[in-house]
N, C-alpha and C. Protein backbone atom coordinates (compact mmCIF):
# COMPACT_ATOMS: atom_id res chain seq x y z
N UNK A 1 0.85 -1.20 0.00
CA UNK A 1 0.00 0.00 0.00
C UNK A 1 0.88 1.24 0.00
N UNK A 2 0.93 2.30 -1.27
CA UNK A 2 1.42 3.49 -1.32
C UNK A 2 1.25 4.12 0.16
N UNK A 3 2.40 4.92 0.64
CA UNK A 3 2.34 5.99 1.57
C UNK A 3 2.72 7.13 1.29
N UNK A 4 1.43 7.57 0.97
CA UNK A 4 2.16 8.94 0.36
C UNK A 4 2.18 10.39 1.05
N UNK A 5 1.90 9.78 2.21
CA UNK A 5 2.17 10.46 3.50
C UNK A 5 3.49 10.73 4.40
N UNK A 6 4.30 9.86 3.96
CA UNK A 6 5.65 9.63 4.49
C UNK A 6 6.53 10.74 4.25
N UNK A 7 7.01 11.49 5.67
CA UNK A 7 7.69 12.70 5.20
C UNK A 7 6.88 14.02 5.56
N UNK A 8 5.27 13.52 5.20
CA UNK A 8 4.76 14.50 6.00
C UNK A 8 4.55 14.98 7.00
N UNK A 9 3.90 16.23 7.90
CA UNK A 9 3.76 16.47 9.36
C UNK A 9 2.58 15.87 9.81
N UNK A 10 2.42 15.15 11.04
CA UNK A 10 1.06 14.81 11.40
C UNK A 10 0.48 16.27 11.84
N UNK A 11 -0.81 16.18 12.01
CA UNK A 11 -1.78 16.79 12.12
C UNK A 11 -2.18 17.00 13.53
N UNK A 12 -1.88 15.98 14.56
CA UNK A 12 -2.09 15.72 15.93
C UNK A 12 -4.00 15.68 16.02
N UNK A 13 -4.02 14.69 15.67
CA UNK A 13 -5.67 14.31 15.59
C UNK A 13 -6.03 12.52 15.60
N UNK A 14 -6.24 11.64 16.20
CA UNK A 14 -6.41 10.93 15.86
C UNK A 14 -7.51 10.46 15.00
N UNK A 15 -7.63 9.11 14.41
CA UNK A 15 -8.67 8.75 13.21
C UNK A 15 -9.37 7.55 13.53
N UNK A 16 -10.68 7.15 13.49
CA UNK A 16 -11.08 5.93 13.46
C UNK A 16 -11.79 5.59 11.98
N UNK A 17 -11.61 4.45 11.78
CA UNK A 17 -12.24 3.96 10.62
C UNK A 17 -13.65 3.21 10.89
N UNK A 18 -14.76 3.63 10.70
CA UNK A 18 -15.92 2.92 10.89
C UNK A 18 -16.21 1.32 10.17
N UNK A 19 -16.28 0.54 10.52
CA UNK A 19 -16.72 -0.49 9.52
C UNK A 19 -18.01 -1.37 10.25
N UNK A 20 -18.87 -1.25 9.04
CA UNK A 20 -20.05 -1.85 9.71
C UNK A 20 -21.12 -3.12 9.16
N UNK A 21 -21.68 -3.63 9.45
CA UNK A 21 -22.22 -5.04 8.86
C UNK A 21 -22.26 -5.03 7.09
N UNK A 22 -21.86 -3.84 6.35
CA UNK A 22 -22.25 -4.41 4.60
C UNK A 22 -24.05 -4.83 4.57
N UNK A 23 -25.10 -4.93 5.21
CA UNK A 23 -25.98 -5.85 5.08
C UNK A 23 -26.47 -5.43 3.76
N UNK A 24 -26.83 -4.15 3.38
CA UNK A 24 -27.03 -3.93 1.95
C UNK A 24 -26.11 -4.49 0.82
N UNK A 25 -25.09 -4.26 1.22
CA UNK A 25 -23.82 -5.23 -0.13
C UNK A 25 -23.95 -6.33 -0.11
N UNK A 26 -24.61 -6.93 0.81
CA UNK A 26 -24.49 -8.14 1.01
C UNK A 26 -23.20 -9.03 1.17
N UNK A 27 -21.86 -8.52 1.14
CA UNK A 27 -20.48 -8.58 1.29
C UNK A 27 -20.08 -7.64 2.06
N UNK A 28 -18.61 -7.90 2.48
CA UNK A 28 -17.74 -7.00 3.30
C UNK A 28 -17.29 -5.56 2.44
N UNK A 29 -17.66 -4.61 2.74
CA UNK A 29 -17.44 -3.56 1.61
C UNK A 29 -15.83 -3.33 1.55
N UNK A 30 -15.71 -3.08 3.09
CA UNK A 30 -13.98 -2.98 3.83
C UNK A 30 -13.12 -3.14 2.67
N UNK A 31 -13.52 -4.60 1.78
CA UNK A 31 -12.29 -5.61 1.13
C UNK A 31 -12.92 -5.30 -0.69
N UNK A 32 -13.88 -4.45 -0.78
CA UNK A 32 -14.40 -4.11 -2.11
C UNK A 32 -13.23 -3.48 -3.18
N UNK A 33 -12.83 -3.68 -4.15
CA UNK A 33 -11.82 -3.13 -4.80
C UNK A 33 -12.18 -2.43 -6.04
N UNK A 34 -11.83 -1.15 -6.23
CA UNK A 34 -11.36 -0.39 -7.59
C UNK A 34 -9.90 -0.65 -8.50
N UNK A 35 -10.21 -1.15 -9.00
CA UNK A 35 -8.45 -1.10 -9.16
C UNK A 35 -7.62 -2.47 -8.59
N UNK A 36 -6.56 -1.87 -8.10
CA UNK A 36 -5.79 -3.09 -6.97
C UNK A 36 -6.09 -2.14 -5.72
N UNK A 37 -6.85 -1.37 -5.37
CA UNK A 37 -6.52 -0.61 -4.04
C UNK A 37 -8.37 -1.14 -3.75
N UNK A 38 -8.34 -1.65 -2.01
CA UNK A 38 -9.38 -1.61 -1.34
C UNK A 38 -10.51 -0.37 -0.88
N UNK A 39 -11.61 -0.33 -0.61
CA UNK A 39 -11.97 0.72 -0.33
C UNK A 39 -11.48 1.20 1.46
N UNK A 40 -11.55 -0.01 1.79
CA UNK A 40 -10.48 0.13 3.39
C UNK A 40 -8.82 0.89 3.27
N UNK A 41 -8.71 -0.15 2.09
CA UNK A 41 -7.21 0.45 1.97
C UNK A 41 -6.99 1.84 1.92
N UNK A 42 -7.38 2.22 0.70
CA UNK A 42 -7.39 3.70 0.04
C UNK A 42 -7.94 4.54 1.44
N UNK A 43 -8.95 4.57 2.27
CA UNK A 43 -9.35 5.27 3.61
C UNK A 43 -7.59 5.01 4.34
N UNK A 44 -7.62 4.16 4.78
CA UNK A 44 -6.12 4.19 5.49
C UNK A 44 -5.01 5.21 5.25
N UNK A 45 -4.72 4.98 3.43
CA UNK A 45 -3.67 5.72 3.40
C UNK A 45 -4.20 7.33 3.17
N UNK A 46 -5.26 8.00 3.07
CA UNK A 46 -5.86 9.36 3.17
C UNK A 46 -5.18 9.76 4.76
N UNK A 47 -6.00 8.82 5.64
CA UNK A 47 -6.08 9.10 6.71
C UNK A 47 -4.10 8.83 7.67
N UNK A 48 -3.39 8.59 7.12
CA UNK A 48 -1.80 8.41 7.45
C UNK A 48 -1.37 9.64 7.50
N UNK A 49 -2.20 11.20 7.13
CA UNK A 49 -1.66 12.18 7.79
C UNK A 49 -1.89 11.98 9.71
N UNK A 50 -2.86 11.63 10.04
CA UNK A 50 -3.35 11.72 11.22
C UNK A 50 -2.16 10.92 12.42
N UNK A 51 -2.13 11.27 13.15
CA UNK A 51 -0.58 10.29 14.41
C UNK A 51 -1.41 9.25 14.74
N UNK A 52 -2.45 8.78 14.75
CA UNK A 52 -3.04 7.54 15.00
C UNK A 52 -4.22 7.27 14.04
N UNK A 53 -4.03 5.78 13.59
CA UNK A 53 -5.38 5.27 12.49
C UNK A 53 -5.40 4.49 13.48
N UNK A 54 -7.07 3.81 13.52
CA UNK A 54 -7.47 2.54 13.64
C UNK A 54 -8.56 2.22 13.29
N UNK A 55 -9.02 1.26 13.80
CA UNK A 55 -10.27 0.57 13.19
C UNK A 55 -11.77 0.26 13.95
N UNK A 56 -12.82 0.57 13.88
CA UNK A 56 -13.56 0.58 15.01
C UNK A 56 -14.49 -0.96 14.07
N UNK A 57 -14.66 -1.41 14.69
CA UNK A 57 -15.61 -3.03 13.48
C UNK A 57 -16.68 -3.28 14.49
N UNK A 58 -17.63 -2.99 13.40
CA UNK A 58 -19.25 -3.92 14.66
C UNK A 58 -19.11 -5.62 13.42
N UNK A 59 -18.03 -6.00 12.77
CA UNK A 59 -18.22 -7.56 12.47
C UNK A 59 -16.74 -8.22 13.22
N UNK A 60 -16.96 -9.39 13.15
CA UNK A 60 -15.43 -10.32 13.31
C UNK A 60 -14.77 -10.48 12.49
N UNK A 61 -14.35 -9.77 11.53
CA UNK A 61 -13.73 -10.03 10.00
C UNK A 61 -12.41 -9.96 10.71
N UNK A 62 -11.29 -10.37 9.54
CA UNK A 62 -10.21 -10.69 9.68
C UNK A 62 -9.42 -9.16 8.68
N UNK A 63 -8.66 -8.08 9.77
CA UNK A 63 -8.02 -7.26 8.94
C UNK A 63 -6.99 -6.78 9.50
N UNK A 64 -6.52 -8.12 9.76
CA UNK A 64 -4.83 -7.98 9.97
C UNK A 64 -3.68 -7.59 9.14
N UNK A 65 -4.29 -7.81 7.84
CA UNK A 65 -3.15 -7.30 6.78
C UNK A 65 -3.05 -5.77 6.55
N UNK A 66 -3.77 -4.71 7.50
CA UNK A 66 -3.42 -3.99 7.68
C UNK A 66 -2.13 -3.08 8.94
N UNK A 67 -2.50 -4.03 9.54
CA UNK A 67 -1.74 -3.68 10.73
C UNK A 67 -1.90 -2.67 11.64
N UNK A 68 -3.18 -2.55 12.20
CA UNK A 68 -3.63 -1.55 12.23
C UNK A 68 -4.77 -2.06 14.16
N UNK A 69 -4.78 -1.61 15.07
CA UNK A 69 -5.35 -1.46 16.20
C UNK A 69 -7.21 -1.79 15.46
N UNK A 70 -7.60 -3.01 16.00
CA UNK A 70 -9.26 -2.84 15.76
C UNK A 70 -9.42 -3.20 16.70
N UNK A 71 -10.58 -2.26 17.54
CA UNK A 71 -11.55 -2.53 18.40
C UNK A 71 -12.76 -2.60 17.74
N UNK A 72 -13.22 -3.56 18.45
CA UNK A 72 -14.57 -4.24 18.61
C UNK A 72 -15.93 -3.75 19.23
N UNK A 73 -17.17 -3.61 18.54
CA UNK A 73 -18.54 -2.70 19.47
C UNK A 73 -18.66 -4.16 20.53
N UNK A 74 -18.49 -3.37 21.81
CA UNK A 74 -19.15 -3.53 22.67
C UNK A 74 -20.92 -4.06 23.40
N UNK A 75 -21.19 -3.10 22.40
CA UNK A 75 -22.90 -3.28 22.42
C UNK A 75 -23.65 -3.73 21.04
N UNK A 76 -23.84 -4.58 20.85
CA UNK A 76 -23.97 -5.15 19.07
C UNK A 76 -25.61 -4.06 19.06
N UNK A 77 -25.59 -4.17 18.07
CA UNK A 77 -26.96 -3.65 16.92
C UNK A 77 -27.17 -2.18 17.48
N UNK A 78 -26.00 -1.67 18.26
CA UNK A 78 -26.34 -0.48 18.78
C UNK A 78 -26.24 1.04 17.29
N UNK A 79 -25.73 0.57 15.84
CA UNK A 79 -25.01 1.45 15.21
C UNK A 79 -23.88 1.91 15.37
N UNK A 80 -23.61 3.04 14.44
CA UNK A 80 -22.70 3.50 14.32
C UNK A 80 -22.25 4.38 15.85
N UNK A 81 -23.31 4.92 16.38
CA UNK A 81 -22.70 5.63 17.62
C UNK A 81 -22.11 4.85 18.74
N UNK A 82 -22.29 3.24 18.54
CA UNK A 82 -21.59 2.56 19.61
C UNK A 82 -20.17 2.52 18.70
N UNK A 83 -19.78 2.82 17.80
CA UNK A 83 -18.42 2.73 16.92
C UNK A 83 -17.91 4.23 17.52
N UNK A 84 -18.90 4.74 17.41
CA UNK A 84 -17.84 6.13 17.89
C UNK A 84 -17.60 6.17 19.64
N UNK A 85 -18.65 5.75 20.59
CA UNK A 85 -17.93 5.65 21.65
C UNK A 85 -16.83 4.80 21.74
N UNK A 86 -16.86 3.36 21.23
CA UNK A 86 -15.38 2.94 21.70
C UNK A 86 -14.30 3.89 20.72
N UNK A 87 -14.65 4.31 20.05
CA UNK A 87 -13.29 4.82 19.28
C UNK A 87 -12.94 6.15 20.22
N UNK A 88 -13.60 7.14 20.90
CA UNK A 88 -13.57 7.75 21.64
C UNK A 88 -12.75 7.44 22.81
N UNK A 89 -13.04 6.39 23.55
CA UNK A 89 -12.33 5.75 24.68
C UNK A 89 -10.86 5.48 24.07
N UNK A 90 -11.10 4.53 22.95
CA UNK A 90 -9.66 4.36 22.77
C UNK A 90 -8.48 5.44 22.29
N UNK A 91 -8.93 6.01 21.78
CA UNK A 91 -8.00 7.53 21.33
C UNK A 91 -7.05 7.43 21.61
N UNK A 92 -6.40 8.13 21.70
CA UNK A 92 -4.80 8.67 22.28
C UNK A 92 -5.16 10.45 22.28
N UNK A 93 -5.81 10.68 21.78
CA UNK A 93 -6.39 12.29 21.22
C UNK A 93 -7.44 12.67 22.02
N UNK A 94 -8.07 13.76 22.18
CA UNK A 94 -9.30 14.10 22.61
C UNK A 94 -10.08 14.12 21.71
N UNK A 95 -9.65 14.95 20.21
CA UNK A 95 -10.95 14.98 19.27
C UNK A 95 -9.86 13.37 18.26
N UNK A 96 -11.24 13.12 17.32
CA UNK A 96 -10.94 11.86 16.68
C UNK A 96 -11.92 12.09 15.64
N UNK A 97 -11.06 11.74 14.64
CA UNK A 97 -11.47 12.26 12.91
C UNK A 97 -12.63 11.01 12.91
N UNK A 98 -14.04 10.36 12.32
CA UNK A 98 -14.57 9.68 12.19
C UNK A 98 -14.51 9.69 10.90
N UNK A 99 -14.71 8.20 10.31
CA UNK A 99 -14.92 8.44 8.90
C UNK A 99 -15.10 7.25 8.72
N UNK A 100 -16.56 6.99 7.85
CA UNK A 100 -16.95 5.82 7.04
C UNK A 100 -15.72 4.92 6.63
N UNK A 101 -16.22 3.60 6.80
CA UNK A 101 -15.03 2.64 5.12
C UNK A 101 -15.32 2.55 4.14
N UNK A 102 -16.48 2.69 3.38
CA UNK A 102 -17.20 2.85 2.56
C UNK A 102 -16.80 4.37 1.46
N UNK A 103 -16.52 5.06 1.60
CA UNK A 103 -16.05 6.57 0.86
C UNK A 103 -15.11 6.51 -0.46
N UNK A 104 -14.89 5.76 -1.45
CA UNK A 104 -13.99 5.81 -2.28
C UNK A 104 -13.50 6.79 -3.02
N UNK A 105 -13.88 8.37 -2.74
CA UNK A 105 -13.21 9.17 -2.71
C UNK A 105 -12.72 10.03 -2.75
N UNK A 106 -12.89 9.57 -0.85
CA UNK A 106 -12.59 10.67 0.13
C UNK A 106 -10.97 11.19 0.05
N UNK A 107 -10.64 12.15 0.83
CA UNK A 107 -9.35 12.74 0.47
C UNK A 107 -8.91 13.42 1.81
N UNK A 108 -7.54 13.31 1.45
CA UNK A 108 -6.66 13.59 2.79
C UNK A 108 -6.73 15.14 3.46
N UNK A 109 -6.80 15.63 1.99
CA UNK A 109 -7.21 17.11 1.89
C UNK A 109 -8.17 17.75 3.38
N UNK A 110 -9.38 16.74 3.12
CA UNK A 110 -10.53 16.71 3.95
C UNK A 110 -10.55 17.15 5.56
N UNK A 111 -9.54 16.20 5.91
CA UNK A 111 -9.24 16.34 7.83
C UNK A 111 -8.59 16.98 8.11
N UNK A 112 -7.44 17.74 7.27
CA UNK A 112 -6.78 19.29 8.37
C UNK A 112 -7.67 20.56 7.68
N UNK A 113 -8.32 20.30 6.57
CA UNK A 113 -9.85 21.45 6.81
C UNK A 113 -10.46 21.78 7.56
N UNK A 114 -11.26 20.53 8.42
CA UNK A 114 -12.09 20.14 8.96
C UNK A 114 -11.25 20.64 10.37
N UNK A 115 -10.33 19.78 10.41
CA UNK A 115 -9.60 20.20 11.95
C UNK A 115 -9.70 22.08 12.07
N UNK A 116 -9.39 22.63 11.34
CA UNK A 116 -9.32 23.86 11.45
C UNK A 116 -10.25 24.45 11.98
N UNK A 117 -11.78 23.98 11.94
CA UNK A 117 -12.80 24.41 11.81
C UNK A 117 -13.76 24.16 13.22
N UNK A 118 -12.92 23.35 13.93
CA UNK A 118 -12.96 22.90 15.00
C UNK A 118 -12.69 23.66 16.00
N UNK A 119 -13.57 24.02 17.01
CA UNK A 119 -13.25 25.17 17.97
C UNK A 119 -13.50 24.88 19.47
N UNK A 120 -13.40 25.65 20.55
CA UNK A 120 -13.83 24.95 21.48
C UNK A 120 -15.51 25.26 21.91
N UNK A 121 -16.26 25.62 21.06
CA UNK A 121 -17.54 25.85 21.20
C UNK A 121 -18.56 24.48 20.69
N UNK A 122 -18.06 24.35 20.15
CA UNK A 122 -18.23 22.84 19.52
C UNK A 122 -17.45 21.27 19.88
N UNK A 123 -18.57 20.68 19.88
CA UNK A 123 -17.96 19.16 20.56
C UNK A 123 -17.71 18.41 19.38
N UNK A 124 -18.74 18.66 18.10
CA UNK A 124 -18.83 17.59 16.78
C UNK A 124 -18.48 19.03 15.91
N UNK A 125 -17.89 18.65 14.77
CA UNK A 125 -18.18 19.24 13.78
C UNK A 125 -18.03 18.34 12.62
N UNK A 126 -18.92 18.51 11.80
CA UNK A 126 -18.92 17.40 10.28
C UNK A 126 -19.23 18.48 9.35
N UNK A 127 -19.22 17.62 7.82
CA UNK A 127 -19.59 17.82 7.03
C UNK A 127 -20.71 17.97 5.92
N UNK A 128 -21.39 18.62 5.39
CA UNK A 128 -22.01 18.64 4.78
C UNK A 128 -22.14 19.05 3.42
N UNK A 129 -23.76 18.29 2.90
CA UNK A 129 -23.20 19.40 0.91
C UNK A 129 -24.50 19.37 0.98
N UNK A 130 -24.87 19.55 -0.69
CA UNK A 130 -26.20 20.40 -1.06
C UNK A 130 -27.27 19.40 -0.23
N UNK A 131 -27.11 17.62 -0.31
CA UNK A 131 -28.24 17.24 -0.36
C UNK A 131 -28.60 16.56 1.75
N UNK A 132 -27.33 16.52 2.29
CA UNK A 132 -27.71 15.87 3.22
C UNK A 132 -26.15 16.51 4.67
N UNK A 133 -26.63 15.97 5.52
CA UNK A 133 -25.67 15.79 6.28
C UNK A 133 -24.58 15.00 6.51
N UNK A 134 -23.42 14.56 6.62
CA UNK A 134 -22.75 13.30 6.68
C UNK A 134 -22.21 13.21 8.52
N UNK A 135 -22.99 12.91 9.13
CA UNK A 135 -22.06 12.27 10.47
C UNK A 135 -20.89 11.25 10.50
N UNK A 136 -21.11 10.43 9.40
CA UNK A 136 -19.51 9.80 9.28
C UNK A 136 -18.39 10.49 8.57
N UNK A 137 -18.40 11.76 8.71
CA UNK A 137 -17.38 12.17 8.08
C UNK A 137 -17.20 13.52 8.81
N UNK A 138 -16.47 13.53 9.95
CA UNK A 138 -16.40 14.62 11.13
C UNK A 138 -15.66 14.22 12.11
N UNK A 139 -15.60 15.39 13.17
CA UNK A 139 -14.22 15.19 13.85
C UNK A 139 -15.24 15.24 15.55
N UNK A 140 -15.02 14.38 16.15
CA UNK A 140 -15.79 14.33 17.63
C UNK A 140 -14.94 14.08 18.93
N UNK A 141 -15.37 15.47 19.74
CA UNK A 141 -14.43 15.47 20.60
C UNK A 141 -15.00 14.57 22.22
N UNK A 142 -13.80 13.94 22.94
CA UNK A 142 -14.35 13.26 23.82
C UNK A 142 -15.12 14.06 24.62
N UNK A 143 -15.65 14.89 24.66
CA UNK A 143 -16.66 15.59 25.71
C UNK A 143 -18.53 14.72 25.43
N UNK A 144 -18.52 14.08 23.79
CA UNK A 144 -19.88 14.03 23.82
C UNK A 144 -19.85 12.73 24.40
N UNK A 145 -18.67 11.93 25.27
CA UNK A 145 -19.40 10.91 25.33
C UNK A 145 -20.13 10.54 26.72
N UNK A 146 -20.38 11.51 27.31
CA UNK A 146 -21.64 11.56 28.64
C UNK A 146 -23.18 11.42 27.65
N UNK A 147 -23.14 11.96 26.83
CA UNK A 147 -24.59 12.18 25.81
C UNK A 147 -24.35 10.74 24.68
N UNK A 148 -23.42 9.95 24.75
CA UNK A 148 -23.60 9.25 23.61
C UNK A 148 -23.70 7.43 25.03
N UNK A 149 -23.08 7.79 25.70
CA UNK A 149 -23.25 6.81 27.05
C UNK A 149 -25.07 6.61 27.10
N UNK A 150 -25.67 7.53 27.14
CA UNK A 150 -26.86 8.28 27.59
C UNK A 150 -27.76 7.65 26.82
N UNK A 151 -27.65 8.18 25.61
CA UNK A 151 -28.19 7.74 24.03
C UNK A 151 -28.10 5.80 24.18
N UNK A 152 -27.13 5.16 23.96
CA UNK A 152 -26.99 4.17 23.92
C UNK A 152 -28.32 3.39 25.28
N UNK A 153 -27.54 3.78 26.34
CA UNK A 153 -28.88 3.23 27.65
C UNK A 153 -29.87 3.19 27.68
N UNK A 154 -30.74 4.06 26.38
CA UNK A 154 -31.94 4.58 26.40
C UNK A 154 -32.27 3.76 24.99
N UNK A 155 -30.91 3.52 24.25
CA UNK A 155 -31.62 2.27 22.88
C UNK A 155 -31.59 3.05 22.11
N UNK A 156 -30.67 4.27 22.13
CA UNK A 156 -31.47 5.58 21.06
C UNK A 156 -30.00 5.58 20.36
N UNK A 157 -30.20 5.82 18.48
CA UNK A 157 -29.24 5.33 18.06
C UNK A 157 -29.07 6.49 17.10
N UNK A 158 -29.86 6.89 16.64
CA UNK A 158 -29.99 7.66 15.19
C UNK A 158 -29.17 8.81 15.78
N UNK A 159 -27.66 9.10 14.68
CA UNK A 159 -26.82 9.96 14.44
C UNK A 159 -27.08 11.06 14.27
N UNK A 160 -28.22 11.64 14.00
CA UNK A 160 -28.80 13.27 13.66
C UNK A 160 -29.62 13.73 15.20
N UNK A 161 -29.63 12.80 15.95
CA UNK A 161 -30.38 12.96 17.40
C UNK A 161 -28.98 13.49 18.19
N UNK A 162 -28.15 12.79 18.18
CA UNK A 162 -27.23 13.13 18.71
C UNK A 162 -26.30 14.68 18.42
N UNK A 163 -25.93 14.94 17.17
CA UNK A 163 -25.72 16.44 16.41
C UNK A 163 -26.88 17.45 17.01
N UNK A 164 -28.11 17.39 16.83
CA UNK A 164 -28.97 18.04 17.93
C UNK A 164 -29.17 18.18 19.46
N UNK A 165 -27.74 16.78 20.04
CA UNK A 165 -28.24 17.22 21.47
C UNK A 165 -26.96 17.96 21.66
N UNK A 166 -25.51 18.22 21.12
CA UNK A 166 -25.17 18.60 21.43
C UNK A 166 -24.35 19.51 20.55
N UNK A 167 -23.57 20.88 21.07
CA UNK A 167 -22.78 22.16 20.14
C UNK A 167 -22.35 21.43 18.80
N UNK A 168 -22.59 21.44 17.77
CA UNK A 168 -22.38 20.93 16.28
C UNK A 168 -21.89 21.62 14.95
N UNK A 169 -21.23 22.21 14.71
CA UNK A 169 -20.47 22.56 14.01
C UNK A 169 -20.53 22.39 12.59
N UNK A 170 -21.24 22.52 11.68
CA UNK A 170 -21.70 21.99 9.75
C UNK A 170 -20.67 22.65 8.91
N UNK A 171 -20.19 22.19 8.26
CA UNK A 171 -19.26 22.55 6.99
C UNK A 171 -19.52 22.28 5.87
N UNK A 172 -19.52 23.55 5.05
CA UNK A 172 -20.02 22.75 3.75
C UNK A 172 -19.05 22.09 3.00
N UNK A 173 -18.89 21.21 2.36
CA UNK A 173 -18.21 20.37 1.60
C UNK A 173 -17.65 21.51 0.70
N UNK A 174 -18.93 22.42 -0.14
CA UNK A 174 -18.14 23.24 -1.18
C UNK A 174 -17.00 24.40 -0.78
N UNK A 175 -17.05 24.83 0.54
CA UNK A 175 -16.10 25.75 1.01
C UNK A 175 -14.82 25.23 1.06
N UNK A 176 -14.46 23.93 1.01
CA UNK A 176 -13.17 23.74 0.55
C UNK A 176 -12.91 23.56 -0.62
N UNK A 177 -13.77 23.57 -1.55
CA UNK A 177 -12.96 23.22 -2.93
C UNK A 177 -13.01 21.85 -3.61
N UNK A 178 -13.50 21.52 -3.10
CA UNK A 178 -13.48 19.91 -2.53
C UNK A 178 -14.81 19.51 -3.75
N UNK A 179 -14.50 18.52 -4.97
CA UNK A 179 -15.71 17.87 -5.64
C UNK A 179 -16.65 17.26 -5.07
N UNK A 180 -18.02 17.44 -5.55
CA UNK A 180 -19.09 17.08 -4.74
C UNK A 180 -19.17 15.65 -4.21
N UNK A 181 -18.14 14.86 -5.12
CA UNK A 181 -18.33 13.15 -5.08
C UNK A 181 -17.13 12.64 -3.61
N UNK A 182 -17.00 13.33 -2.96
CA UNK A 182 -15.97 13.06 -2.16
C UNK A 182 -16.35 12.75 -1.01
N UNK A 183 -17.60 13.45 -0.44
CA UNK A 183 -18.59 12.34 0.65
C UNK A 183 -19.36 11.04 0.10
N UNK A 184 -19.15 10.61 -1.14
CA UNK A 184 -20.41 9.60 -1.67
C UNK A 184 -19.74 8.16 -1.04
N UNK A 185 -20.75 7.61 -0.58
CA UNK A 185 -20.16 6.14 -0.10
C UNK A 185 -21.15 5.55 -0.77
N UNK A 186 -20.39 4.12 -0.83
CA UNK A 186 -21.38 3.00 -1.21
C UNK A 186 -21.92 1.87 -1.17
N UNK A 187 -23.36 2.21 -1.08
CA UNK A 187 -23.65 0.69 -0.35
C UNK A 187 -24.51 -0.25 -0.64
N UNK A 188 -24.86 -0.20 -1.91
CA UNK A 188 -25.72 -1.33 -2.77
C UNK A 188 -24.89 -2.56 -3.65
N UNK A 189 -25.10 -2.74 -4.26
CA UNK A 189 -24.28 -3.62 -5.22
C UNK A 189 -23.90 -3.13 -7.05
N UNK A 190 -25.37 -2.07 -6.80
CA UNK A 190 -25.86 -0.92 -7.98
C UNK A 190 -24.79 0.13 -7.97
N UNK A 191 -24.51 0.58 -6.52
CA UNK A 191 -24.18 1.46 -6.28
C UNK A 191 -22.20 1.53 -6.63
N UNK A 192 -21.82 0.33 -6.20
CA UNK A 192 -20.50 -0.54 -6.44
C UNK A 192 -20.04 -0.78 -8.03
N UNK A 193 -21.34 -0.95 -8.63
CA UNK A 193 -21.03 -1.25 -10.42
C UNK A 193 -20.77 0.84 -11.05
N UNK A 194 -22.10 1.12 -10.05
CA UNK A 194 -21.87 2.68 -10.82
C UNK A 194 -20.38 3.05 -10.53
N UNK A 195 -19.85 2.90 -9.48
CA UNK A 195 -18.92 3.80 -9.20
C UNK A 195 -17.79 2.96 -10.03
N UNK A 196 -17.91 1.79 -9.96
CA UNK A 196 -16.93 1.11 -11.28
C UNK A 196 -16.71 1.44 -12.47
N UNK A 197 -17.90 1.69 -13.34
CA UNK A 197 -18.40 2.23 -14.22
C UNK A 197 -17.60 3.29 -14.40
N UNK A 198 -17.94 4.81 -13.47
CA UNK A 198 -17.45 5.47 -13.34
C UNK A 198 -15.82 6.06 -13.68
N UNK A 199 -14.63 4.94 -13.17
CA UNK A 199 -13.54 5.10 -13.07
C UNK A 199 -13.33 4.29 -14.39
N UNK A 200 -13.82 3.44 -14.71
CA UNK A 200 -13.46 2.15 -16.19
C UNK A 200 -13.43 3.53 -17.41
N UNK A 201 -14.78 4.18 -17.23
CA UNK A 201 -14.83 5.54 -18.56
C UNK A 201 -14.00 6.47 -18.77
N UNK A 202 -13.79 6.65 -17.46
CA UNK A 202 -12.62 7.70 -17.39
C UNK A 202 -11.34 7.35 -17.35
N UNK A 203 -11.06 6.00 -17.35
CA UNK A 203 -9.62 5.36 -17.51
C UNK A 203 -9.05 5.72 -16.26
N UNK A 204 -9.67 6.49 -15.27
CA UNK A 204 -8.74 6.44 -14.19
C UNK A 204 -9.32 5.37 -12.85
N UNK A 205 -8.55 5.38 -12.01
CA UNK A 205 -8.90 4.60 -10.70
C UNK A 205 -9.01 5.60 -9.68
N UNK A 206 -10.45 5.77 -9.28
CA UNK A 206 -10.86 6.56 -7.82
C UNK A 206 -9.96 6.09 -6.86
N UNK A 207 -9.59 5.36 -6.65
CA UNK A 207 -9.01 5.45 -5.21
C UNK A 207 -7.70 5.52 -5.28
N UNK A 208 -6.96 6.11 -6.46
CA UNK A 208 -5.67 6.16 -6.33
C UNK A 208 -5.46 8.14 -6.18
């Protein structure tokens, strides 16, 4: 796997990588390929500006050939916000970059933007564009996790409940410069051929 990070300055932020059941792919998306590069992979090496990657997994898959720290959800079928509390706990950082595995392509560009934008008035700040919000793609500082402890006890899961309970921070995607396709993840099987499609026409490979 290219590092084309090597040489560079970290950022002082740590990163977790979300990975979560595929049930729509009906496969492990993690190990989905463009090219010769994974959609796990290609997230990894974006995210190698950051002084710590790891891996947060609500499955038992095997992703040692990265070499890379995975913790395990704690609380099964809880979602994605039980991925962000343990990734929270585990840190080494206070705030911690979140970000889908699913994103083919996302860009490194993305997280010292974002970090910038980050203040102490705000606990979350993410991203957004014309059509939606993205909670997997934001930086969350350990302060929300009294409210995400909270959330969980109560069974309450949905990611936009949580951005409403506490200081939240929205960025638009277009204020950096940044092409609109750079939050798109994917998670059908439709969705996997388009974006194939996509890179085959243009002769290039998204995730390089």
């Amino acid at each position: 796997m290219k590092d084309r990070a090597a040489g560079e300055e970290k950022i002082g932020l740590s990163a977790s990588i979300l990975i979560g059941r595929s049930k729509r792919m009906g496969r492990d998306k993690a190990k989905l390929k463009i090219g010769q590069q994974t959609f796990l992979g290609h997230i990894i090496q974006e995210l190698s500006i950051c002084d710590e990657v790891f891996l947060s997994s609500a499955v038992n898959n095997d992703y040692s050939e990265y070499g890379l720290d995975v913790i395990m959800d704690e609380k099964p079928d809880s979602g994605p916000i039980e991925g962000i509390r343990r990734s929270l706990y585990h840190a080494a950082y206070d705030d911690v970059f979140i970000c889908a595995y699913d994103m083919p392509f996302f860009r490194r560009e993305m997280v010292p933007f974002l970090k910038d934008r980050k203040d102490p008035g705000h606990d979350i700040v993410v991203f957004r564009d014309a059509e939606r919000v993205h909670p997997l793609c934001g930086i969350y500082g350990r302060s929300v996790l009294p409210v995400i402890e909270r959330f969980i006890s109560e069974g309450r899961r949905r990611m936009m409940d949580l951005l409403d309970s506490v200081p939240t921070k929205y960025v638009d995607i277009a204020d950096g410069g940044f092409p609109g396709d750079v939050l798109r993840n994917v998670n059908t099987p439709e969705e996997y051929r388009e974006v194939s499609s996509i890179a085959g026409s243009q002769g290039v490979n998204p995730l390089n």
